[in-house]
Protein backbone atom coordinates (compact mmCIF):
# COMPACT_ATOMS: atom_id res chain seq x y z
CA UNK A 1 -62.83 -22.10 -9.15
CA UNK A 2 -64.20 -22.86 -12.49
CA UNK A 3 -62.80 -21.18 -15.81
CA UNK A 4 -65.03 -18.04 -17.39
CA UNK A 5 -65.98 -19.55 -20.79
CA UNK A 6 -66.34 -15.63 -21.94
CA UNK A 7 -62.16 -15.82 -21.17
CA UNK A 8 -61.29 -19.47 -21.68
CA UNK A 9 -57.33 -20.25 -20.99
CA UNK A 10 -55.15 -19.81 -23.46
CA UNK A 11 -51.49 -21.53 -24.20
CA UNK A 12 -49.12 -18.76 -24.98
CA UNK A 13 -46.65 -19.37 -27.14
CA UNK A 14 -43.18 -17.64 -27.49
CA UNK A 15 -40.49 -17.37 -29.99
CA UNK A 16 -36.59 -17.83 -29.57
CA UNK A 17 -35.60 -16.14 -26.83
CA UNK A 18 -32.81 -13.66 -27.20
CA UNK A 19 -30.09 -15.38 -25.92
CA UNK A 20 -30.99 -18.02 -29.09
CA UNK A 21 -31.22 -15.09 -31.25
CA UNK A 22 -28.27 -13.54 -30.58
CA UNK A 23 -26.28 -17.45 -30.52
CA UNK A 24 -27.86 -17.53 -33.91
CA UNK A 25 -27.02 -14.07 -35.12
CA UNK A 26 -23.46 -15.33 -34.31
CA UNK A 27 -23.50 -18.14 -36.21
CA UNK A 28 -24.44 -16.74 -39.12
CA UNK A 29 -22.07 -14.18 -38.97
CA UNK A 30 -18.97 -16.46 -38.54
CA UNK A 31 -20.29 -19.04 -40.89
CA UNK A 32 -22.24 -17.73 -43.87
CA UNK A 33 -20.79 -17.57 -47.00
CA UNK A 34 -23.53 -16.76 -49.03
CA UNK A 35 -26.47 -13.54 -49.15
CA UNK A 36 -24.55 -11.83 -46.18
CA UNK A 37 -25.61 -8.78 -45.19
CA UNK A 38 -23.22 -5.63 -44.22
CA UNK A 39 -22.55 -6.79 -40.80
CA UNK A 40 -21.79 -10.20 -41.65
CA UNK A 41 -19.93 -9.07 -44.76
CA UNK A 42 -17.95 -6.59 -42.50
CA UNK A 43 -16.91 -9.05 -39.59
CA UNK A 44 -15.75 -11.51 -42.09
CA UNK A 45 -13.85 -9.11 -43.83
CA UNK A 46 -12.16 -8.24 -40.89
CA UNK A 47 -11.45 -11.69 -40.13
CA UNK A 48 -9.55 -11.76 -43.41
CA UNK A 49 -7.84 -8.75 -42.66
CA UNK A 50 -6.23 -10.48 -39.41
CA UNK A 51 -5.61 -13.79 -41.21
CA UNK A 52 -3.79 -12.06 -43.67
CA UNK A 53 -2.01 -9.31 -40.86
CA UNK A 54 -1.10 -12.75 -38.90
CA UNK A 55 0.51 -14.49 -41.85
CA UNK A 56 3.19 -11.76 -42.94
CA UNK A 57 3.93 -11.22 -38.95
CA UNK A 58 4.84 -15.01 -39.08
CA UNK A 59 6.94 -14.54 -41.64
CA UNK A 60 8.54 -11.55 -40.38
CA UNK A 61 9.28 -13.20 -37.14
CA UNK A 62 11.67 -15.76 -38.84
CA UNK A 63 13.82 -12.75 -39.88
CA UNK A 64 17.38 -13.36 -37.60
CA UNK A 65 17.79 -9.49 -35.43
CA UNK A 66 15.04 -7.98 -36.82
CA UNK A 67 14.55 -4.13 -35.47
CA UNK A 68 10.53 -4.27 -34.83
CA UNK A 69 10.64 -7.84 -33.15
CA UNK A 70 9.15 -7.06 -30.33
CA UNK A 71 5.77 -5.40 -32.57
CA UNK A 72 5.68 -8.12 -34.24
CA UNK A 73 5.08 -10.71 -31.93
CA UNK A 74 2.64 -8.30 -30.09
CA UNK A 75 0.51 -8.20 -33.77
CA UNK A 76 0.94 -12.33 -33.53
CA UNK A 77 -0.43 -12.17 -30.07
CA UNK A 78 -3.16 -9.83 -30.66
CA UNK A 79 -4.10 -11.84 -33.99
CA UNK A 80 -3.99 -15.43 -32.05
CA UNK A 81 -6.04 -13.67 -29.55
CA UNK A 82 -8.95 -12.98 -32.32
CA UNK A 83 -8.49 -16.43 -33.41
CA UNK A 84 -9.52 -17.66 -30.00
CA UNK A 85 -12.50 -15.53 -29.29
CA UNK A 86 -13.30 -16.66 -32.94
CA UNK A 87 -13.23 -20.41 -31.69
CA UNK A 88 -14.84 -20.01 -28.87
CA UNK A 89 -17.48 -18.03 -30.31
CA UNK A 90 -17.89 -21.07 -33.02
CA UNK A 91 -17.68 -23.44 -30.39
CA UNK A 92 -21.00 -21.66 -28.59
CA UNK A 93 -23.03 -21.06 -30.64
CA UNK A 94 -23.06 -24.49 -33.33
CA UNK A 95 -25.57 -25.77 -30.82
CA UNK A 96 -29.00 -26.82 -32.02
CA UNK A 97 -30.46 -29.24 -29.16
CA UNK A 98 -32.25 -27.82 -26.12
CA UNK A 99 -30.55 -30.31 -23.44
CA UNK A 100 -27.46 -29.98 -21.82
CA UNK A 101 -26.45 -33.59 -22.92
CA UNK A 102 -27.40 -32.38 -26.91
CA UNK A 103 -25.43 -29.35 -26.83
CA UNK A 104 -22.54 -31.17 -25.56
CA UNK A 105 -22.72 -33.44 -28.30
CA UNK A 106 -23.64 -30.96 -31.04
CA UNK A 107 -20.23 -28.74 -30.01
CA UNK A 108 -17.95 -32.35 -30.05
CA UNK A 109 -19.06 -32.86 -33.77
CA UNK A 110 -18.72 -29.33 -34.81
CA UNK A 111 -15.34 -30.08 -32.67
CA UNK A 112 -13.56 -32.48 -34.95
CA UNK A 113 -14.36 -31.37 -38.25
CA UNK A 114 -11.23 -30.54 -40.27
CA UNK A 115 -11.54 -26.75 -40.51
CA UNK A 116 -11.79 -26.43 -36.43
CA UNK A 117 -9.43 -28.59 -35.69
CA UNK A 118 -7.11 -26.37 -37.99
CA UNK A 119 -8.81 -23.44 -35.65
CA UNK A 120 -7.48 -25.08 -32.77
CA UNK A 121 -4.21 -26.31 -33.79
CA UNK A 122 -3.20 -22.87 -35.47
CA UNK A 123 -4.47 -21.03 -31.75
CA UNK A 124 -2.30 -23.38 -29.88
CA UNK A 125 0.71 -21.25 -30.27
CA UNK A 126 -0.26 -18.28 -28.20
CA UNK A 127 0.23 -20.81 -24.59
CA UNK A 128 3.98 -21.14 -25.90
CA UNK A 129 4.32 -16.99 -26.02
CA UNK A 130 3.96 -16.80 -22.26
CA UNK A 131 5.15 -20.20 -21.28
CA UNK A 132 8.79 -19.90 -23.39
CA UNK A 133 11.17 -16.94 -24.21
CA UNK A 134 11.95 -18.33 -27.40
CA UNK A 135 9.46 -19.63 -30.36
CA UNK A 136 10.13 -22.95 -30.99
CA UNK A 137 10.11 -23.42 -34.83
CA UNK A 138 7.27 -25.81 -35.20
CA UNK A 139 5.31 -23.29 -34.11
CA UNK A 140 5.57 -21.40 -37.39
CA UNK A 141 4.11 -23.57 -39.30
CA UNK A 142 1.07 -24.06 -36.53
CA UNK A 143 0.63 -20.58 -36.71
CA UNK A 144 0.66 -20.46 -40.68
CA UNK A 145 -2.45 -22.77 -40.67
CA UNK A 146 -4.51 -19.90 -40.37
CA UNK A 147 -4.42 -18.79 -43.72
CA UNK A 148 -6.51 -22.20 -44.22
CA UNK A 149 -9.60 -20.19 -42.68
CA UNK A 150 -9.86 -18.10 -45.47
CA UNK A 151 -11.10 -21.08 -47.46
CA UNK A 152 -14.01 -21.14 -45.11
CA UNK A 153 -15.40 -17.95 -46.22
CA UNK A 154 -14.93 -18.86 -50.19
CA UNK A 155 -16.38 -22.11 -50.38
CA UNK A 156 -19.37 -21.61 -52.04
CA UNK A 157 -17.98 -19.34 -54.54
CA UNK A 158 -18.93 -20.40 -58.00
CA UNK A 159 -15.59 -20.67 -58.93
CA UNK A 160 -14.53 -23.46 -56.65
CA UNK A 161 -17.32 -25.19 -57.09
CA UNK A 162 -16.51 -25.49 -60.78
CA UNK A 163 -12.95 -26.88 -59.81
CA UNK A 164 -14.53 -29.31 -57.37
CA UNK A 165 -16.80 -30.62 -60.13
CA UNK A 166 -13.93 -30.49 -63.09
CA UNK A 167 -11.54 -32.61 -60.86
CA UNK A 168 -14.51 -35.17 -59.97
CA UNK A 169 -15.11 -35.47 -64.00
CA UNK A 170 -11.29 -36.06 -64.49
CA UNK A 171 -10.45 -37.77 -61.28
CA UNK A 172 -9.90 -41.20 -63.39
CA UNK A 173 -7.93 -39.91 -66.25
CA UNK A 174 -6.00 -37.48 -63.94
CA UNK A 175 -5.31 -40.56 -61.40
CA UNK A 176 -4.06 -42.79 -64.58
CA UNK A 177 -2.16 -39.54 -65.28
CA UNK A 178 -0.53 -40.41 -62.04
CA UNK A 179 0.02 -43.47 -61.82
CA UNK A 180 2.15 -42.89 -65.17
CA UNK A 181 4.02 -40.31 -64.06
CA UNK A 182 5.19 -42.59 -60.36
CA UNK A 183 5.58 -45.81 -62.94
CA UNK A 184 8.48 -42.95 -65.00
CA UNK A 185 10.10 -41.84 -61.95
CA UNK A 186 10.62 -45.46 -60.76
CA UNK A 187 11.40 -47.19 -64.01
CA UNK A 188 13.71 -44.39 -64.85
CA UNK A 189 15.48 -44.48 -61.65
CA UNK A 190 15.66 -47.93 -61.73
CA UNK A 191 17.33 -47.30 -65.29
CA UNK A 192 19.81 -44.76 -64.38
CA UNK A 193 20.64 -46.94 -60.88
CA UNK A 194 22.10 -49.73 -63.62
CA UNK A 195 23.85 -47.67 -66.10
CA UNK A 196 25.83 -44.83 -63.45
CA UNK A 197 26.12 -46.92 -60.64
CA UNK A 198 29.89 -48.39 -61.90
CA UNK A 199 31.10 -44.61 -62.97
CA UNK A 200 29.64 -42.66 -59.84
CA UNK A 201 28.75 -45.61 -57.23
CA UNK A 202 28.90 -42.83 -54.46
CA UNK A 203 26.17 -40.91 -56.26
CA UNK A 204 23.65 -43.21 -57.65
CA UNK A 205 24.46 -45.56 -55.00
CA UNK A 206 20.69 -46.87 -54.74
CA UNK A 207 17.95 -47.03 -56.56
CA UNK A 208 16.24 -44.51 -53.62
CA UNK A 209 19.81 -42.61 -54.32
CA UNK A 210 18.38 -42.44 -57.90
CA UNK A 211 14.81 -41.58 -57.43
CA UNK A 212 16.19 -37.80 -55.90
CA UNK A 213 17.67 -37.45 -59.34
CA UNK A 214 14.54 -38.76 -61.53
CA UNK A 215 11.75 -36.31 -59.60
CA UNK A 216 14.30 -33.34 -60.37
CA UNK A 217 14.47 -34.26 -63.66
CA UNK A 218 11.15 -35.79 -64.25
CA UNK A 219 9.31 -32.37 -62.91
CA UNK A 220 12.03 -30.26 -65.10
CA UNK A 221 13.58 -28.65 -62.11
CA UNK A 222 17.05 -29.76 -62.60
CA UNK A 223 18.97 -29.03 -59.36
CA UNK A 224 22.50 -30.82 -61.12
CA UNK A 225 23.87 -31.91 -57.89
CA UNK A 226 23.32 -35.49 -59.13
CA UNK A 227 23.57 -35.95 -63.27
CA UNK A 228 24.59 -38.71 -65.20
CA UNK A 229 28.15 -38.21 -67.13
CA UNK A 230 28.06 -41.47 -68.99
CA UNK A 231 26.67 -41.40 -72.91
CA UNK A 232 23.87 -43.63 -72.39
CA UNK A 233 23.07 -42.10 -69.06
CA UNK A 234 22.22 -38.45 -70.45
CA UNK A 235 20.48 -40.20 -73.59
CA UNK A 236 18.19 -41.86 -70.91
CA UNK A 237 18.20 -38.57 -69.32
CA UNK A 238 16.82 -36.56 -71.82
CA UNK A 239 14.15 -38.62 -73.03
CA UNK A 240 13.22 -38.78 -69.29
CA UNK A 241 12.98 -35.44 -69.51
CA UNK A 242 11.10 -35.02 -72.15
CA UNK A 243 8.57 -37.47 -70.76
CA UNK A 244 8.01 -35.46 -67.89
CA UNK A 245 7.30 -32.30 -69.36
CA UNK A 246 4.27 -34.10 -71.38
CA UNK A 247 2.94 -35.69 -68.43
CA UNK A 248 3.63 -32.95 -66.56
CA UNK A 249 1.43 -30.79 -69.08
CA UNK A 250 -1.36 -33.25 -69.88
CA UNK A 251 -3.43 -32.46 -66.08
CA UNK A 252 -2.95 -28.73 -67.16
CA UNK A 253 -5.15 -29.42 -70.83
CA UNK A 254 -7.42 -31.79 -69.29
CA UNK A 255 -8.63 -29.56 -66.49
CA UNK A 256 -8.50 -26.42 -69.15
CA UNK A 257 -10.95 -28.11 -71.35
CA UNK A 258 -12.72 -29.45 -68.14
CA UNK A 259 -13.47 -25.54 -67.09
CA UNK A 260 -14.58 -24.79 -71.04
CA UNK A 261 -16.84 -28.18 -70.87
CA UNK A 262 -18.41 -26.68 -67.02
CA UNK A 263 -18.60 -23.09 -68.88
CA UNK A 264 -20.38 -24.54 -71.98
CA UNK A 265 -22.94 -26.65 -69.82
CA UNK A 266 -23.86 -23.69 -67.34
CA UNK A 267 -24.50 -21.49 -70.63
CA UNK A 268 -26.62 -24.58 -71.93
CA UNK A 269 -28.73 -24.49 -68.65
CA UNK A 270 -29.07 -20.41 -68.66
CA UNK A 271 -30.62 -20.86 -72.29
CA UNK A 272 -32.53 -24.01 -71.33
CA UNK A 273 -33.94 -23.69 -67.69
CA UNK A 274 -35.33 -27.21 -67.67
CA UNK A 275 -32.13 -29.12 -69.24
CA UNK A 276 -30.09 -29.43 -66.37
CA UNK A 277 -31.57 -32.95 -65.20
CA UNK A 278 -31.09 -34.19 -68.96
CA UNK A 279 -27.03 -32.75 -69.19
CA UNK A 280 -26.81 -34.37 -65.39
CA UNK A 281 -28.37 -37.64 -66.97
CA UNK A 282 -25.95 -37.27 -70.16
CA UNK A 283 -22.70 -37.06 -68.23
CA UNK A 284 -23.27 -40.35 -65.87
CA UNK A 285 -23.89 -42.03 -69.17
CA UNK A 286 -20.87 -40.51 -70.75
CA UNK A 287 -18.80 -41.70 -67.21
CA UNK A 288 -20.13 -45.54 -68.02
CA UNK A 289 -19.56 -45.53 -71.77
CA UNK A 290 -15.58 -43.81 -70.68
CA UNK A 291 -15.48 -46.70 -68.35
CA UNK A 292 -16.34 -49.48 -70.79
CA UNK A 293 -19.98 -50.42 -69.22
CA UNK A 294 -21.57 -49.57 -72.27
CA UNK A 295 -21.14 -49.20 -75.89
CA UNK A 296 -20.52 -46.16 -78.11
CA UNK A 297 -24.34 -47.34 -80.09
CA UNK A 298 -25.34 -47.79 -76.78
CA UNK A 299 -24.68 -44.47 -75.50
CA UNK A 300 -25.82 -42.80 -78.59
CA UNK A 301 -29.31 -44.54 -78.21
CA UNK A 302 -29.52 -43.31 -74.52
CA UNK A 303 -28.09 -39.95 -75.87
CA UNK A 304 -31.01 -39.40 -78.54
CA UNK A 305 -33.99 -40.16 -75.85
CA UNK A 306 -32.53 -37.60 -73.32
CA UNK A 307 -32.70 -35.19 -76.00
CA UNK A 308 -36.17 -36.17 -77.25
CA UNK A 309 -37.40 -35.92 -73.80
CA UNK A 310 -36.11 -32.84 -73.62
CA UNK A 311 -37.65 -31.41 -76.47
CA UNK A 312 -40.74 -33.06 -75.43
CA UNK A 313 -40.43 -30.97 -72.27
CA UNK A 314 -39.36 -27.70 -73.87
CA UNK A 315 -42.52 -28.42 -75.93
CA UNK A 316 -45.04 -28.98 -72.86
């Protein structure tokens, strides 16, 4: 039969169907973080209502003869139970292939990536309520790994990604800041090990023996179950001491005028739409002149034609 050319035969062509709308509806809901609508916004909420809800319950449940025991493990149970449907849900509908072999792979990458692994792990718990009478104690802390999934549904607030981007500035100075503060605690153990090891040879029996006593005292918080009782001993002591508490307080200052650096450079780019690329540009020069690839002239000179081209561009 041939084909009317008055009606020739058309391809039809459909959208997602609704099982893919609703898998996607699903993932947007569990994993959006920003422009959520009331639904999404809702859900989530919810989510951090039972996070939270599981968390104290955890807690409670540590508490020797306590008189609501019994409701308290039942809000645990209910709470891992929402955790579970929440994984599963995840789990179904990350897929983005059409063939049974892509969707299989798809779900085993979404799988392993830290955050569902810490689904997974902190879920695992709710076997051992019907399998054993009695929690075992790691479980606690399995079970506390939930409050971990709250960070899923802030991490694209502005906030933390200033604190992502003022640690990356700082990571060298903050990892020399490091460094110093491990090369104190050893030296000073090391130190004490020499001068209290003839009066207390029980106490500071090792230099390990000593390290106990030099992160106490190097991080200020002083427990006195082991302390030096010769002269020279609390002389070394207190300048140890002393050393700690500026190292301790340098990371604090460099990340506070990190944050006013990040709050001065967002203000720059509100005033000056186009200058972002130039203040981008700025800072990896600034990161090579800090690390000694270039000179101060050097990085003045590259300094001066950012800005020029900038006030070319401002111009045009």
């Amino acid at each position: 039969m041939s084909e009317n050319p008055e009606h020739p035969t058309e391809k039809i062509t459909t959208g997602p169907s609704r099982y893919d709308q609703i898998k996607a509806r699903v993932r947007t809901i569990l994993n959006a973080s920003q422009d959520r609508d009331r639904t999404t916004l809702l859900i989530q909420s919810f989510l951090a209502v039972v996070i939270l809800t599981n968390t104290i319950a955890v807690v409670v449940s540590t508490i020797p003869d306590f008189p609501l025991q019994f409701l308290v493990l039942s809000v645990i149970v209910v709470c891992l139970s929402i955790f579970s449907i929440e994984y599963i849900l995840r789990l179904w509908s990350c897929t983005h292939s059409g063939t049974v072999r892509g969707r299989a792979i798809d779900r085993l990458r979404y799988a392993i990536q830290i955050s569902m692994i810490i689904d997974l792990i902190s879920i695992i718990p709710i076997l051992f309520f019907y399998l054993f009478p009695r929690i075992p104690a790691l479980l606690h802390l399995f079970m506390l790994l939930s409050i971990f999934k709250l960070v899923r549904y802030s991490r694209d607030s502005e906030s933390l990604k200033q604190l992502r981007r003022v640690i990356f500035k700082k990571r060298e100075i903050i990892s020399i800041l490091g460094i110093f503060l491990i090369f104190e605690i050893l030296f000073s153990s090391t130190i004490m090990y020499i001068i209290e090891n003839a009066a207390q040879p029980d106490t500071f029996s090792s230099i390990p023996a000593a390290m106990w006593w030099a992160v106490m005292t190097v991080t200020t918080v002083g427990y006195g179950d082991i302390i030096p009782i010769t002269p020279l001993g609390k002389i070394i002591a207190g300048m140890v001491t002393i050393g700690g508490v500026l190292l301790l307080a340098l990371p604090s200052a460099i990340l506070a005028s990190g944050f006013m650096e990040e709050r001065q450079r967002e203000q720059m780019v509100r005033d000056h739409p186009g200058i972002e690329a130039g203040i981008s540009l700025l800072e990896r020069v600034g990161t090579l002149k800090e690390r000694g690839l270039i000179t101060e002239e050097e990085f003045d000179e590259y300094k001066v034609l950012v800005l020029l081209g900038l006030h070319e561009e401002e111009k045009t």
